[in-house]
Protein backbone atom coordinates (compact mmCIF):
# COMPACT_ATOMS: atom_id res chain seq x y z
CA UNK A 1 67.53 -1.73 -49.12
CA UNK A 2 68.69 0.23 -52.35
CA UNK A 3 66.89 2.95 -53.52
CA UNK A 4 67.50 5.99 -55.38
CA UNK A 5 67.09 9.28 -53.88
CA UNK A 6 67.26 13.51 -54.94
CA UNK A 7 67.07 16.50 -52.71
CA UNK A 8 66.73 20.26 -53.79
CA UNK A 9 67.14 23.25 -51.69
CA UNK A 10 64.89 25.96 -51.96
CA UNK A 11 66.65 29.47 -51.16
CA UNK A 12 64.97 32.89 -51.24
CA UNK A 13 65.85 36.84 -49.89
CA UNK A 14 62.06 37.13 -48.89
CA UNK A 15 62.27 34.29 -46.27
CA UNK A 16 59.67 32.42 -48.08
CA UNK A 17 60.15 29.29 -49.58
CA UNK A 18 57.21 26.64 -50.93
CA UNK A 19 57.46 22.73 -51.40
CA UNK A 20 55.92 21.81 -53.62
CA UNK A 21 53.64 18.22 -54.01
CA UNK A 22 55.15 15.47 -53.53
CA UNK A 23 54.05 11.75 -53.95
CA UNK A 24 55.79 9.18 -51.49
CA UNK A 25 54.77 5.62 -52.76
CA UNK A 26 56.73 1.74 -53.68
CA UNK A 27 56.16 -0.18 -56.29
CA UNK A 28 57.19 -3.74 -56.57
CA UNK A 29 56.47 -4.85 -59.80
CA UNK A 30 60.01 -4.89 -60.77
CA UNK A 31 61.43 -7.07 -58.10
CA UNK A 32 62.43 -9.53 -60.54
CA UNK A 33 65.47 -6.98 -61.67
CA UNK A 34 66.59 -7.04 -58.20
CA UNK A 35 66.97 -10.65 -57.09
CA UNK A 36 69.32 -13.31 -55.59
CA UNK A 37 67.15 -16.12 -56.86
CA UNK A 38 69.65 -18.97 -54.84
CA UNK A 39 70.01 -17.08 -51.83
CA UNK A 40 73.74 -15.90 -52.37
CA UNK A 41 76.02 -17.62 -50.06
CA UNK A 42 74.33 -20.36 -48.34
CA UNK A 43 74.15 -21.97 -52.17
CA UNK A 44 77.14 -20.70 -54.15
CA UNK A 45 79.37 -22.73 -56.71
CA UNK A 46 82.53 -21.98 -58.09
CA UNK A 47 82.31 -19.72 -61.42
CA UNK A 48 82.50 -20.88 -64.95
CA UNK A 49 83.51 -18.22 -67.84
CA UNK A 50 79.87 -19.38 -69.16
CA UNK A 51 78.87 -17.17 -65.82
CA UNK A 52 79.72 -14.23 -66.75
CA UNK A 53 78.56 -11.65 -69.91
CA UNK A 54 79.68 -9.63 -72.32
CA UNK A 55 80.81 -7.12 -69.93
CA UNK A 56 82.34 -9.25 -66.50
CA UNK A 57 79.43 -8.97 -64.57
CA UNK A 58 78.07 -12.74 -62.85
CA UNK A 59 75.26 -13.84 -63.93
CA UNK A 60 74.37 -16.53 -61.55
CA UNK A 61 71.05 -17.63 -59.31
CA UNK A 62 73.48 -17.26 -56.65
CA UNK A 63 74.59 -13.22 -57.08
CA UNK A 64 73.04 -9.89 -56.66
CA UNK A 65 72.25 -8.48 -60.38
CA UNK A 66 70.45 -5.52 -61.00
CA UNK A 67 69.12 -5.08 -64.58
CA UNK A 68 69.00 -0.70 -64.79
């Protein structure tokens, strides 16, 4: 799956070193900015210029877009 991740390292002289709290969770109410609403190659068509934006990207049922 995708996901976005960070790590820190904690370094000290004393040989003590605290992590902090932490909250370890998913939320899916933004699966619809994640979604291959055609299920990507089993129904594909051959582009159009009306399939793509501004920018290049495909904007198609049939392709992976992530909005953010």
């Amino acid at each position: 799956m995708f996901g976005d991740g960070a790590a820190a390292t904690i370094m000290s002289i004393d040989g003590v070193a605290r992590i902090g709290e932490f909250v370890l969770g998913i939320d899916g109410s933004g699966a619809n900015n994640l979604m291959v609403k055609m299920g990507g190659a089993r129904h594909s068509k051959p582009l159009q210029d009306e399939d793509f934006d501004a920018d290049g990207y495909i904007l198609t049922s049939d392709h992976l877009y992530m909005n953010g």
